[in-house]
N, C-alpha and C. Protein backbone atom coordinates (compact mmCIF):
# COMPACT_ATOMS: atom_id res chain seq x y z
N UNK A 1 0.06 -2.86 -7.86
CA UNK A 1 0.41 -3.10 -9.26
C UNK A 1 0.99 -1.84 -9.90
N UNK A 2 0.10 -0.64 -9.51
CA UNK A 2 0.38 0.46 -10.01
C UNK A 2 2.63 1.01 -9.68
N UNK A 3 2.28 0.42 -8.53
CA UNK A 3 3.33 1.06 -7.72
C UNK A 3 4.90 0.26 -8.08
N UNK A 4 4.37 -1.20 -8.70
CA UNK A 4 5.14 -2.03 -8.86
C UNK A 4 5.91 -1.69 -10.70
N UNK A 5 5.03 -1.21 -11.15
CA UNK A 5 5.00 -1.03 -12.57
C UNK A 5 5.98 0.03 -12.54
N UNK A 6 5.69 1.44 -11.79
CA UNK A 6 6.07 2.62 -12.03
C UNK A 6 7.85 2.05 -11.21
N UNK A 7 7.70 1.53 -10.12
CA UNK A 7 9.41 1.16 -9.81
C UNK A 7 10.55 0.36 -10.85
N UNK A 8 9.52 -0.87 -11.83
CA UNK A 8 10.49 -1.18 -12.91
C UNK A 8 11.06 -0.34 -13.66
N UNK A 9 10.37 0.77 -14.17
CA UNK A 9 10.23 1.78 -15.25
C UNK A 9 11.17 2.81 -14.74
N UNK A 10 10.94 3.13 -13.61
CA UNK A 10 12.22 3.94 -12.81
C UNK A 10 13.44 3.26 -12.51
N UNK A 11 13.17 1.96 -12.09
CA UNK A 11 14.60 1.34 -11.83
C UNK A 11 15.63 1.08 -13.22
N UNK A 12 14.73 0.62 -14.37
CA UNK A 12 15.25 0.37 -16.13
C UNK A 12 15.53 1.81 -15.97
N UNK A 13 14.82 3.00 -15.91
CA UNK A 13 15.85 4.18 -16.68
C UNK A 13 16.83 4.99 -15.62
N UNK A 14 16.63 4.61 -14.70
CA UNK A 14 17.60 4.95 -14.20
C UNK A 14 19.01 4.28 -14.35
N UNK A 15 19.12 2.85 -14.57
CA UNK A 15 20.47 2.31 -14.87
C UNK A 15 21.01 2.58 -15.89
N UNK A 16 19.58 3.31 -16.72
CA UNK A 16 20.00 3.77 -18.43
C UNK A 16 21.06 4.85 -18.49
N UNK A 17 20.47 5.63 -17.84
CA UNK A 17 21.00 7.30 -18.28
C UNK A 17 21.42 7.79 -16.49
N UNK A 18 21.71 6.89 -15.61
CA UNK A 18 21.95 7.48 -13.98
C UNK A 18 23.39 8.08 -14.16
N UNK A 19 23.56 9.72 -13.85
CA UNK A 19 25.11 10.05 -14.20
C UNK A 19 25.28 10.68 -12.91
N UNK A 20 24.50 10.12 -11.52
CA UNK A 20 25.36 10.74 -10.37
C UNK A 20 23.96 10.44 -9.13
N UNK A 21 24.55 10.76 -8.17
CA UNK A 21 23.23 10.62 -6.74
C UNK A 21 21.90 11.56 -6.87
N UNK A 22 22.02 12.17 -7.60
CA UNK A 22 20.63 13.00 -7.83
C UNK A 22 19.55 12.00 -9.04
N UNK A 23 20.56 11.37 -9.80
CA UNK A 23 19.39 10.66 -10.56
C UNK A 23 18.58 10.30 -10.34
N UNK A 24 18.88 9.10 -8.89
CA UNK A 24 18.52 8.33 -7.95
C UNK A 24 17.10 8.60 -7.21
N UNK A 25 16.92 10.11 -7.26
CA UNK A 25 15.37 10.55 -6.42
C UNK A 25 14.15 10.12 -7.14
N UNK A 26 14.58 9.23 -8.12
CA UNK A 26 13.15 9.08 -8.82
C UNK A 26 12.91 7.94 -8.12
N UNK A 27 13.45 6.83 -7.73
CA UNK A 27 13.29 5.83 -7.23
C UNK A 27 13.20 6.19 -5.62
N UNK A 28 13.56 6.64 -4.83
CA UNK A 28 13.17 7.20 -3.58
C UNK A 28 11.84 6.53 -2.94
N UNK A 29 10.51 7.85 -3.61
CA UNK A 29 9.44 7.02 -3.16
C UNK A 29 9.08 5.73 -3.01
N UNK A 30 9.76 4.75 -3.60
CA UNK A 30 9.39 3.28 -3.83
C UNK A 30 10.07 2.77 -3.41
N UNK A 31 11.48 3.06 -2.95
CA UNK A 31 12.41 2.55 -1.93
C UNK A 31 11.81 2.86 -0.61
N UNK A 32 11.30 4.00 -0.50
CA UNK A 32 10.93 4.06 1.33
C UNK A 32 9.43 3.26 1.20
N UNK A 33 8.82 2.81 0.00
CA UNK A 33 7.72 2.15 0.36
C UNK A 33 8.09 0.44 0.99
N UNK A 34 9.37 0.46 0.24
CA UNK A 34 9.82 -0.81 0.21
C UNK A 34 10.13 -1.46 2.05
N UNK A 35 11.07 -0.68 2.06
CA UNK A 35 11.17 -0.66 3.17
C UNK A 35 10.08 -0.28 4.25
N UNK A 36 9.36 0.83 4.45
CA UNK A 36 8.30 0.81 4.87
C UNK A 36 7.73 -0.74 5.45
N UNK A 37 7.36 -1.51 3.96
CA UNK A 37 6.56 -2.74 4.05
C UNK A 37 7.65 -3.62 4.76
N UNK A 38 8.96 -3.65 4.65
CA UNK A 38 9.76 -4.63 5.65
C UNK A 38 9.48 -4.34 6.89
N UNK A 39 10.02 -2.79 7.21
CA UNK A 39 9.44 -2.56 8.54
C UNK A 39 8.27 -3.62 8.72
N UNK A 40 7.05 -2.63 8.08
CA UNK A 40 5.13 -3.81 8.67
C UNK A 40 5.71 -5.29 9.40
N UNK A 41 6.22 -5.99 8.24
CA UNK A 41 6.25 -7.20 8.17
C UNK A 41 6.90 -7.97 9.51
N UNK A 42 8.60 -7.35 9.71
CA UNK A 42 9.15 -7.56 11.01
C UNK A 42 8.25 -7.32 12.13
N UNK A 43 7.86 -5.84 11.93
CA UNK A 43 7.07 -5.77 13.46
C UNK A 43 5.98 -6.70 13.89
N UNK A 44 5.36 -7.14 12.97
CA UNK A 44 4.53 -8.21 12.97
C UNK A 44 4.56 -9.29 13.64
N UNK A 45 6.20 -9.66 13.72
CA UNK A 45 6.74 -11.04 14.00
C UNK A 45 6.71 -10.59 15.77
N UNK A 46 7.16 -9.38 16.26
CA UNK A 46 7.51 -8.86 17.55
C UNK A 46 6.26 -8.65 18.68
N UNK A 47 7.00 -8.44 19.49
CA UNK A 47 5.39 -8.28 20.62
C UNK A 47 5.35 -6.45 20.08
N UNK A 48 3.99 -5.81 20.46
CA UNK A 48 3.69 -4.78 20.04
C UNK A 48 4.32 -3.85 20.43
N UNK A 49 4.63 -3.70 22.40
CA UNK A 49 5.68 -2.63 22.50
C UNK A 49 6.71 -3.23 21.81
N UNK A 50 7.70 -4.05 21.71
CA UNK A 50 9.03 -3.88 20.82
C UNK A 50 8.91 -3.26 19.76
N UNK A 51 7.80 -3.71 19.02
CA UNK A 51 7.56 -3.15 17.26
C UNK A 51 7.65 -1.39 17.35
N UNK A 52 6.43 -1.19 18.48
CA UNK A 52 6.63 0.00 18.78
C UNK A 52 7.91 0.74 18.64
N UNK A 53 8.19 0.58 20.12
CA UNK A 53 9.74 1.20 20.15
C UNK A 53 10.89 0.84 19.08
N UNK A 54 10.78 -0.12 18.35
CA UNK A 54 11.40 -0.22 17.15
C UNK A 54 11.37 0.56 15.44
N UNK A 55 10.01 0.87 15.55
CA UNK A 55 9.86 1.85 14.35
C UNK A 55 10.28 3.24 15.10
N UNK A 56 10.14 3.75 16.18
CA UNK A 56 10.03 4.68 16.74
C UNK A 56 11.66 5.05 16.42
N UNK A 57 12.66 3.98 17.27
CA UNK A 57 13.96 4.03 16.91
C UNK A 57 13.91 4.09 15.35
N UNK A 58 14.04 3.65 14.50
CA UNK A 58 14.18 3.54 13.31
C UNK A 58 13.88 5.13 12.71
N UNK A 59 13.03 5.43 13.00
CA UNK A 59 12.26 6.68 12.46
C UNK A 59 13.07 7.68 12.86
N UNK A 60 13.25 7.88 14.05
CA UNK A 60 13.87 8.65 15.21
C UNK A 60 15.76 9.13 14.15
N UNK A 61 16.33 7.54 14.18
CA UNK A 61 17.75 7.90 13.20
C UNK A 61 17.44 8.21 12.00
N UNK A 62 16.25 7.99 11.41
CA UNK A 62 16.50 8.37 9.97
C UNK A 62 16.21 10.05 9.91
N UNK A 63 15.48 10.51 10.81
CA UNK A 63 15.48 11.94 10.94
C UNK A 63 17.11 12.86 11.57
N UNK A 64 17.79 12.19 12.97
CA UNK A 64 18.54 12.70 13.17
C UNK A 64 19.88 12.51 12.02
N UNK A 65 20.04 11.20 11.11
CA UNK A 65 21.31 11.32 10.16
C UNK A 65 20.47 12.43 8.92
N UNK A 66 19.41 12.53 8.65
CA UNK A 66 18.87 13.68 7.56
C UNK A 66 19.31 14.49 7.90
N UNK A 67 18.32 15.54 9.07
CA UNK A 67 19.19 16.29 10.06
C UNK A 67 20.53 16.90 9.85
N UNK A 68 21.41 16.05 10.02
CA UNK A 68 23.09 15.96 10.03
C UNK A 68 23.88 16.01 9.06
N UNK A 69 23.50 14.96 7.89
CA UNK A 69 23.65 15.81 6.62
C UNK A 69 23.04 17.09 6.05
N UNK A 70 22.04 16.98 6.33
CA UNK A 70 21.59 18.68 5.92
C UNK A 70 22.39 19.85 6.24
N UNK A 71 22.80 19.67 7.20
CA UNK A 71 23.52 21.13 8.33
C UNK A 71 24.56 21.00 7.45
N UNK A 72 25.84 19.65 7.97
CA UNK A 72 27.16 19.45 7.48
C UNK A 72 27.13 19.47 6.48
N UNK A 73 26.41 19.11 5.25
CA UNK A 73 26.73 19.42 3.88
C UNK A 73 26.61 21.13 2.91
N UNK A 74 25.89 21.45 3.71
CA UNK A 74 25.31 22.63 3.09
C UNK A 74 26.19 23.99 2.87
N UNK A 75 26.20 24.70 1.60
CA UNK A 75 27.33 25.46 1.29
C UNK A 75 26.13 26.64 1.05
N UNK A 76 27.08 27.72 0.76
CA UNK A 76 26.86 28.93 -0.03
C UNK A 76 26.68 29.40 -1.33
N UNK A 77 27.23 28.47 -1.82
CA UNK A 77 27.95 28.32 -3.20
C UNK A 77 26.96 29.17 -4.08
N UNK A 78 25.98 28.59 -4.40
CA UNK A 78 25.26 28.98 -5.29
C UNK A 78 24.94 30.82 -5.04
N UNK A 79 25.09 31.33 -3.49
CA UNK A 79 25.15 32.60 -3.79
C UNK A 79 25.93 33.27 -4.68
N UNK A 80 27.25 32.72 -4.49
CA UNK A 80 28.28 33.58 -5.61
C UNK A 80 28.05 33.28 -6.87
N UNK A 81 27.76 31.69 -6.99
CA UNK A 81 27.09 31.56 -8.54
C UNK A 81 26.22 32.49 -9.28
N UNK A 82 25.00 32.81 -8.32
CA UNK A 82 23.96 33.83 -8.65
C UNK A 82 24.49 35.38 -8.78
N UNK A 83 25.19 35.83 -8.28
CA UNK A 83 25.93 37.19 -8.14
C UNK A 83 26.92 36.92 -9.32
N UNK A 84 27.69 36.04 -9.47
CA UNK A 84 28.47 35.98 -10.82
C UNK A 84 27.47 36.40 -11.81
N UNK A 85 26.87 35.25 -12.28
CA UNK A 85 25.75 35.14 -13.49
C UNK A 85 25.07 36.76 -13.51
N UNK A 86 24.56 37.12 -12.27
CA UNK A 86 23.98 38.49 -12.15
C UNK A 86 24.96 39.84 -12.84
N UNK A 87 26.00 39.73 -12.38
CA UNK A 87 27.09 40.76 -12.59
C UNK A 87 27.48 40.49 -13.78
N UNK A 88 28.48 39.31 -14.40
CA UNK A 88 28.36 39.42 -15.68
C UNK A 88 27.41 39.48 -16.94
N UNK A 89 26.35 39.30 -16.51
CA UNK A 89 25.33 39.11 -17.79
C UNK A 89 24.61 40.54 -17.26
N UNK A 90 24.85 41.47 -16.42
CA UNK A 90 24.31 42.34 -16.63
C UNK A 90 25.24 43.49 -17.26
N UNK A 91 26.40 43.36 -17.38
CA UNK A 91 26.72 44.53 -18.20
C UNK A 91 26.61 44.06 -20.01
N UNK A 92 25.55 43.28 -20.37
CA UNK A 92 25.32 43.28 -21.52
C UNK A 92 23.57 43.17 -21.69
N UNK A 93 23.10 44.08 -22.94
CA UNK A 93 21.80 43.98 -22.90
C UNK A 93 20.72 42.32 -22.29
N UNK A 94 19.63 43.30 -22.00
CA UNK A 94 19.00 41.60 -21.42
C UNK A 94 18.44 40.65 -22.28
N UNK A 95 18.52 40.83 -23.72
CA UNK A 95 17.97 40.03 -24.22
C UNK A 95 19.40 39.62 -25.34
N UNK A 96 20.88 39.90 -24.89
CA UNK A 96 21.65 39.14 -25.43
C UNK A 96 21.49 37.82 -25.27
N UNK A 97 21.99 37.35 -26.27
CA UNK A 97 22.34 35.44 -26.40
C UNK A 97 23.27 34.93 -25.58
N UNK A 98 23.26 34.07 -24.80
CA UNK A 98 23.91 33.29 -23.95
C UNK A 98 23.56 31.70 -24.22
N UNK A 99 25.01 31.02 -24.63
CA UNK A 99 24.87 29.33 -24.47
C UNK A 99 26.03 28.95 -23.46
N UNK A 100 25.13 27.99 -22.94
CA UNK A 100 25.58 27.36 -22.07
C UNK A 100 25.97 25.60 -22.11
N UNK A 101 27.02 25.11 -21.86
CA UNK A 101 27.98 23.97 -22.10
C UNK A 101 28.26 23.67 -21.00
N UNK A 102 27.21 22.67 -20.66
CA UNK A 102 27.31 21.78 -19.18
C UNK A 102 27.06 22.99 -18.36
N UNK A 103 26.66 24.33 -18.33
CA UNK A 103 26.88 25.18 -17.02
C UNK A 103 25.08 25.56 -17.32
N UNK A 104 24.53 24.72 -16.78
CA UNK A 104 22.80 24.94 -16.96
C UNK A 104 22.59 25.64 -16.15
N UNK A 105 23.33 26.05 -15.03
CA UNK A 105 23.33 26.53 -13.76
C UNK A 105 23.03 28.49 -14.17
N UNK A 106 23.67 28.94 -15.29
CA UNK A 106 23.51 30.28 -15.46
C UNK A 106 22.15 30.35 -16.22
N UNK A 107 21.95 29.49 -17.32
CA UNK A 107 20.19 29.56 -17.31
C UNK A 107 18.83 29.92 -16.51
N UNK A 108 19.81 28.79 -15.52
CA UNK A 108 18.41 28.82 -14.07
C UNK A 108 18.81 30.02 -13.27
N UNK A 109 19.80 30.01 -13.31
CA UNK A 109 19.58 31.40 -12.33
C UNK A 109 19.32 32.90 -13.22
N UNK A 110 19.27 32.60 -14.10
CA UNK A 110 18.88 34.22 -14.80
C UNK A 110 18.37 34.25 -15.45
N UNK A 111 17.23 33.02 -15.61
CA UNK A 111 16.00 32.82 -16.16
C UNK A 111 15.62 32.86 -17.49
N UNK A 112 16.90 32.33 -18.21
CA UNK A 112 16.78 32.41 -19.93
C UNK A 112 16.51 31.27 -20.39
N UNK A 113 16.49 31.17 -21.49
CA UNK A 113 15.89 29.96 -22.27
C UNK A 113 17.31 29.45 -22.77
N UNK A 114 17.45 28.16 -23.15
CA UNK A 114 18.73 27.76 -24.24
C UNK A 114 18.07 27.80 -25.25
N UNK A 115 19.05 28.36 -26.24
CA UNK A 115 18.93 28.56 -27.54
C UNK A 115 19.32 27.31 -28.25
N UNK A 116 19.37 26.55 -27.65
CA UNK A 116 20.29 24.95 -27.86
C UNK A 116 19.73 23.31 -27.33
N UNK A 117 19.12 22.43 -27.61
CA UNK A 117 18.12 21.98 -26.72
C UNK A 117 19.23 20.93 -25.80
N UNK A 118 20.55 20.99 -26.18
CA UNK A 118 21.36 20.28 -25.00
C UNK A 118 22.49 20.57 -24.16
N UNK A 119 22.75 20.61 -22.74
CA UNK A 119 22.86 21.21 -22.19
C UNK A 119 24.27 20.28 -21.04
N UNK A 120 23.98 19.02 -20.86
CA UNK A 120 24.98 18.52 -19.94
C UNK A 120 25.62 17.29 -21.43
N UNK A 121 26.92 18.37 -21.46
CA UNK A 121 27.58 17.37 -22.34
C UNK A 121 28.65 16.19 -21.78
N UNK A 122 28.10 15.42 -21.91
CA UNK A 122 28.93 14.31 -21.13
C UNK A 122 29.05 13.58 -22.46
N UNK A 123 30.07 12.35 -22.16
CA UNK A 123 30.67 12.01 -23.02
C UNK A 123 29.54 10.80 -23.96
N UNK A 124 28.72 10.68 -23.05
CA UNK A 124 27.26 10.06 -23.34
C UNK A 124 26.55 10.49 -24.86
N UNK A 125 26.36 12.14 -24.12
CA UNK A 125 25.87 13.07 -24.86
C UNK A 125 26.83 13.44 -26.59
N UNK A 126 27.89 13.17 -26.07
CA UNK A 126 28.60 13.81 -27.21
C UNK A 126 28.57 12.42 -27.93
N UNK A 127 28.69 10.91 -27.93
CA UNK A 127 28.76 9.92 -28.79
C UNK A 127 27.42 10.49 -29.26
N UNK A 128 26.08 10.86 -28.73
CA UNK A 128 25.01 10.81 -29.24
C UNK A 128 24.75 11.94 -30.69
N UNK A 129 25.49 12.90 -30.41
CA UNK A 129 25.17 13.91 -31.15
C UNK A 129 26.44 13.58 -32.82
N UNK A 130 27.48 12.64 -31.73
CA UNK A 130 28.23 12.66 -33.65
C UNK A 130 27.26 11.29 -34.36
N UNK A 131 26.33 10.77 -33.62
CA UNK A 131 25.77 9.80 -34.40
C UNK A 131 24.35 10.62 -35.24
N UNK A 132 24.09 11.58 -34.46
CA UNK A 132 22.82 11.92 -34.86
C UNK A 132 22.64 13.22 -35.60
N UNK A 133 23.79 14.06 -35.04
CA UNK A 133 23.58 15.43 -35.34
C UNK A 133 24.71 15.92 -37.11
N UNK A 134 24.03 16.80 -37.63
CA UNK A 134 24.55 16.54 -39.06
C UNK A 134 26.28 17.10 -38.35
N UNK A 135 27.30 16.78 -38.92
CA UNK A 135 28.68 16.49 -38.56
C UNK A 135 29.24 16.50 -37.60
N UNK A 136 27.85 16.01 -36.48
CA UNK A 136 28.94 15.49 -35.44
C UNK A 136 29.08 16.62 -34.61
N UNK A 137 29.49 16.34 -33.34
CA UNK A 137 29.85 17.40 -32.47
C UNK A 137 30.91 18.48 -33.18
N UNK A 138 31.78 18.27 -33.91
CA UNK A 138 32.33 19.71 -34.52
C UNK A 138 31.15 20.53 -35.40
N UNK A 139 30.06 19.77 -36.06
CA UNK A 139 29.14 20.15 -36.35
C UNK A 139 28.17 20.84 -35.42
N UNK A 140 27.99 20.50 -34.38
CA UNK A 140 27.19 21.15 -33.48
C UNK A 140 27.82 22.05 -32.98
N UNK A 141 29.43 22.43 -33.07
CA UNK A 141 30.02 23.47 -31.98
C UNK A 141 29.97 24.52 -33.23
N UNK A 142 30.07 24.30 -34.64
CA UNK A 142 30.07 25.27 -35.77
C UNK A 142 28.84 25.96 -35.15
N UNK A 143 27.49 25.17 -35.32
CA UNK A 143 26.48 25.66 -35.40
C UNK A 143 25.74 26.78 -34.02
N UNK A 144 26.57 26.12 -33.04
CA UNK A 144 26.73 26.92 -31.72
C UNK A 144 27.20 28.02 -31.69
N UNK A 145 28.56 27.92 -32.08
CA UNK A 145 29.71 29.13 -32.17
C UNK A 145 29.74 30.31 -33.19
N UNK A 146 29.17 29.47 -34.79
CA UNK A 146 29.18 30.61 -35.48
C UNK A 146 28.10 31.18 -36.19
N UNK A 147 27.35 29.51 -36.08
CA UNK A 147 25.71 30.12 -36.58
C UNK A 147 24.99 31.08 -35.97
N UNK A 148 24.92 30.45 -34.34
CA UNK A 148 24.35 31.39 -33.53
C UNK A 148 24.82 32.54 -33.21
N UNK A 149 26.22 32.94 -32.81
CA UNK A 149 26.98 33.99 -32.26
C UNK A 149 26.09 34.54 -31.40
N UNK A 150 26.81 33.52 -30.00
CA UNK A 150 25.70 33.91 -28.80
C UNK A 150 26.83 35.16 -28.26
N UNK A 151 26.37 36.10 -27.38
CA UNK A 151 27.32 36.78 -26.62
C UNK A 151 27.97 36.14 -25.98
N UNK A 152 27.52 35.34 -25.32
CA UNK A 152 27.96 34.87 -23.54
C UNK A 152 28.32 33.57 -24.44
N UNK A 153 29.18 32.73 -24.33
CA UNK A 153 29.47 31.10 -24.12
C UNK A 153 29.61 30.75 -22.81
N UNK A 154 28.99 30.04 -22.31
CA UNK A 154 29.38 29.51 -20.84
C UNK A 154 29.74 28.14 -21.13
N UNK A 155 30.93 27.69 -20.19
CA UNK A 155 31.22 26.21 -20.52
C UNK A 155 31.55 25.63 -18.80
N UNK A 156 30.76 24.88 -18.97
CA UNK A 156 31.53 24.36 -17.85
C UNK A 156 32.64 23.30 -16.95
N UNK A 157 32.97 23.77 -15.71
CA UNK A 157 34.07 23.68 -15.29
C UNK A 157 34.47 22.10 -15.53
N UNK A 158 33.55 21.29 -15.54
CA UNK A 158 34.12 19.68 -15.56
C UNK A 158 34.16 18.62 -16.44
N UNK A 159 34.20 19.69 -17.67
CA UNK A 159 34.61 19.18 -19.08
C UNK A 159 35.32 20.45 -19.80
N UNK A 160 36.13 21.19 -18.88
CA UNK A 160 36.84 21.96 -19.51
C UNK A 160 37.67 21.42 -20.61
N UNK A 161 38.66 20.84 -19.94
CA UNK A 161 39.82 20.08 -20.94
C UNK A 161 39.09 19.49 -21.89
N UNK A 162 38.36 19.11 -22.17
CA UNK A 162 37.28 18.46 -23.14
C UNK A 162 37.26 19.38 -24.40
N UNK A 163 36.72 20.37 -24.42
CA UNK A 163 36.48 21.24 -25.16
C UNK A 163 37.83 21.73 -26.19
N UNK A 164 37.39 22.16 -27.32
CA UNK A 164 37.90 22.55 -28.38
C UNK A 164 38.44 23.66 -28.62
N UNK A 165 39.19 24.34 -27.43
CA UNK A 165 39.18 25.60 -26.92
C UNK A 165 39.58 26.71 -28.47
N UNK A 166 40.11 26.32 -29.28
CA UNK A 166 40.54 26.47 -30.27
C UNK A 166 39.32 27.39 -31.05
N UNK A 167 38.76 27.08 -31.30
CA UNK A 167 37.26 27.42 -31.31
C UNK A 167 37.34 28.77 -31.03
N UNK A 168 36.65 28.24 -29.92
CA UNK A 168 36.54 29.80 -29.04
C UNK A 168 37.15 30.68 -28.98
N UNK A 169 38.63 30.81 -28.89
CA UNK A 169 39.81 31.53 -28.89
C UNK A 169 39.62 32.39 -30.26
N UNK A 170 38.96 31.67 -31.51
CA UNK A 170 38.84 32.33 -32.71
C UNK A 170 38.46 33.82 -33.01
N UNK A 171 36.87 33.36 -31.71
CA UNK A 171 35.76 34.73 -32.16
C UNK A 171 35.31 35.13 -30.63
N UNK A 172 36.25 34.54 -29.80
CA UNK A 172 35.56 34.97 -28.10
C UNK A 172 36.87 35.40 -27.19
N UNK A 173 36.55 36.20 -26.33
CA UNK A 173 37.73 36.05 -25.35
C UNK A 173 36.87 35.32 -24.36
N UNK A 174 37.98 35.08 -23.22
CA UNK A 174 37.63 34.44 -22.34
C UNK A 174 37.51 35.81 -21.28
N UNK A 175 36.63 35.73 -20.53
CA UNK A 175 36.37 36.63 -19.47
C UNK A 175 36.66 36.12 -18.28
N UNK A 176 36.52 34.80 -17.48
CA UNK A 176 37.09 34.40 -16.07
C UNK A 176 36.34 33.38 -16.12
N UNK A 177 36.91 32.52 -14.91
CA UNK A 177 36.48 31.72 -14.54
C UNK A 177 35.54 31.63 -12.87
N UNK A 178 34.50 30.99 -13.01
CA UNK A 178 34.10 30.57 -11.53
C UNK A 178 34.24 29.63 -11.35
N UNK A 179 33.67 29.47 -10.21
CA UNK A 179 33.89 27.81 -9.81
C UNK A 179 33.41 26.62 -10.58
N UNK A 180 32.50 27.22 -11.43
CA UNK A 180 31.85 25.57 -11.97
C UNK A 180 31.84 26.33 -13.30
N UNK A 181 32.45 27.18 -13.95
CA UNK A 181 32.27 27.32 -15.38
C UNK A 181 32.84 28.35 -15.73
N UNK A 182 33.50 28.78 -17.13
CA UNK A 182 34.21 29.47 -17.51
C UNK A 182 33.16 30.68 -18.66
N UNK A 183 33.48 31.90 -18.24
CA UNK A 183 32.72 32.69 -19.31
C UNK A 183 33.61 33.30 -20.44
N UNK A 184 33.34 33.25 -21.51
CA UNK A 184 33.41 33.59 -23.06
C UNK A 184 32.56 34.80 -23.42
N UNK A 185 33.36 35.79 -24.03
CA UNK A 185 32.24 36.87 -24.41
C UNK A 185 32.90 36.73 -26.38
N UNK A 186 31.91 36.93 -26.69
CA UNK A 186 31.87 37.20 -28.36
C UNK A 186 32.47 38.59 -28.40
N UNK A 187 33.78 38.52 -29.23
CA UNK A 187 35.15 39.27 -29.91
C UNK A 187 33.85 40.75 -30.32
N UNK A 188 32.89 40.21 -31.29
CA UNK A 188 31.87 41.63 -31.66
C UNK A 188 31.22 42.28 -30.63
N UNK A 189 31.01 41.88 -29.71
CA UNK A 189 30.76 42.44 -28.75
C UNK A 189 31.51 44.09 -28.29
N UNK A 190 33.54 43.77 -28.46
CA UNK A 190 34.12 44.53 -28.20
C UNK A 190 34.69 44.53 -27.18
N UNK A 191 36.00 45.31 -26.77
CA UNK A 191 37.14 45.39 -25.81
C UNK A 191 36.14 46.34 -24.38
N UNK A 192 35.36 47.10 -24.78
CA UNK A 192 34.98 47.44 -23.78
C UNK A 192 34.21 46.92 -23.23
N UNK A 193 33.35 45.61 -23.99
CA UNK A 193 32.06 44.90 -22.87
C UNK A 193 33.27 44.16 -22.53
N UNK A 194 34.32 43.64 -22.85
CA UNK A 194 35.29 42.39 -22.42
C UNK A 194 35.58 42.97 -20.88
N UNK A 195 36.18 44.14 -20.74
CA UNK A 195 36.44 45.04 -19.31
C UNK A 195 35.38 44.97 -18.51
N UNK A 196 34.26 45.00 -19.08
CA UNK A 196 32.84 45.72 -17.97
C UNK A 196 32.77 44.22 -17.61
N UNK A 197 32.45 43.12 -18.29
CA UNK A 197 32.42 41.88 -18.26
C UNK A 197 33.46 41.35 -17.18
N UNK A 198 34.54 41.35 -16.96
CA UNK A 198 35.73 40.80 -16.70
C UNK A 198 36.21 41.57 -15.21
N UNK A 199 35.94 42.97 -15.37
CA UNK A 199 35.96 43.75 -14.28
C UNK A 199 34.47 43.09 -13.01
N UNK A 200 33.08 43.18 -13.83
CA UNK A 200 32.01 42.58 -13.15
C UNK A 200 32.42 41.48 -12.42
N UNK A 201 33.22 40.89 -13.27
CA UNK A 201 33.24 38.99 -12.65
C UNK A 201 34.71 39.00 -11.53
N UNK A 202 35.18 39.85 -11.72
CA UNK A 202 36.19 39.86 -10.82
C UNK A 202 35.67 40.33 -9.53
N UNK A 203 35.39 41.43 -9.64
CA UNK A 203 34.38 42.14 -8.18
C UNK A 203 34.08 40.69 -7.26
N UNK A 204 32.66 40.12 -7.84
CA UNK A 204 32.31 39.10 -7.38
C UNK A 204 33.01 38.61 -6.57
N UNK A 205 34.17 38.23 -7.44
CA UNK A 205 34.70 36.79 -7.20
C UNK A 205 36.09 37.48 -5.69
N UNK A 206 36.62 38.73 -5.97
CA UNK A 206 36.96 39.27 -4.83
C UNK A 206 36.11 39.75 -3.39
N UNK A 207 35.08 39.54 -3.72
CA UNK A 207 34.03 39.88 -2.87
C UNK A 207 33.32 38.38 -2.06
N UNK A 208 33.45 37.30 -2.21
CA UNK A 208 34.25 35.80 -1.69
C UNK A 208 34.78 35.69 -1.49
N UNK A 209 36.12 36.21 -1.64
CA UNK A 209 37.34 35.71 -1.52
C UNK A 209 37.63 35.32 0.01
């Protein structure tokens, strides 16, 4: 009952708010229970060695295709991510302000808080905030951009074109891009953190190359 309850509740919010294959792990456990119990059931029908050697097979591929994706999929990536984030946010004090726009990724890796409680702006997100938030997403980018005057803006790479670049251009330069997000340093900051900044992120990113 328990188990049956908690899969509706996962299966309803996941169709709610699912924005890609990672959503999906909430339902996992209750899919391999599911199956699991088909397995029981078939083997049931079989003489015992078949059942046997049949979960055995079964078990056997679901480890070697895990396996196989694991190896073949697996990148680096996130090292240079971490060495970016590291290098640029260290030539500015450690307790400067940094927001981040869809790039949650420099949060987690350098262990700051958002100053902002939302973080993957999808187009979801943004109907939500001109319904809710006082004027609307230009309202929320005011309150981002000029209320706060974070140092760092991070935006990221897959709602670039999205963005209001206009904005930014006002009171930030742009410092470079990585692979999944673009860094912004605040104009007060100055021409020389823009260099230390820009010089940092280049290193990196020649140091991948």
């Amino acid at each position: 009952m328990i188990c049956t309850a908690g899969a509706v509740v996962g299966t309803v919010w996941t169709l709610l708010v699912v924005n890609g294959g990672p959503d999906l792990f909430v339902v996992l456990p209750f899919a391999a229970l599911g199956l699991a119990e088909v397995a029981r059931l078939l083997a049931g029908q079989l003489h015992q060695r078949v059942a046997q050697a049949g979960i055995v097979a079964v078990v056997s591929l679901g480890v070697i295709l895990a396996g196989v994706h694991t190896v073949t999929t697996r990148d680096d990536g996130d090292r240079l991510q971490r060495a970016d984030v590291e290098a640029v946010l260290g030539t500015q004090p450690a307790d400067a302000l940094v927001v981040s726009l869809s790039a949650p990724q420099v949060l987690a890796f350098s262990g700051r808080d958002s100053p902002v409680p939302y973080q993957i702006m999808s187009d979801t997100q943004q109907r939500y905030l001109d319904a809710t938030y006082p004027g609307g997403m230009p309202g929320f980018l005011e309150h981002v951009l000029v209320g706060l005057q974070p140092t760092f803006v991070v935006v990221g790479a897959s709602f670039r074109s999205r963005w209001p670049t206009s904005r930014l251009d006002n009171d930030y330069w742009r410092v470079g891009a990585a692979s999944h997000w673009t860094w912004y340093l605040n104009k007060a900051a100055g021409r020389a953190a823009l260099l230390r900044a820009r010089n940092a992120h280049d290193r990196v990113m020649a140091g991948y190359g």
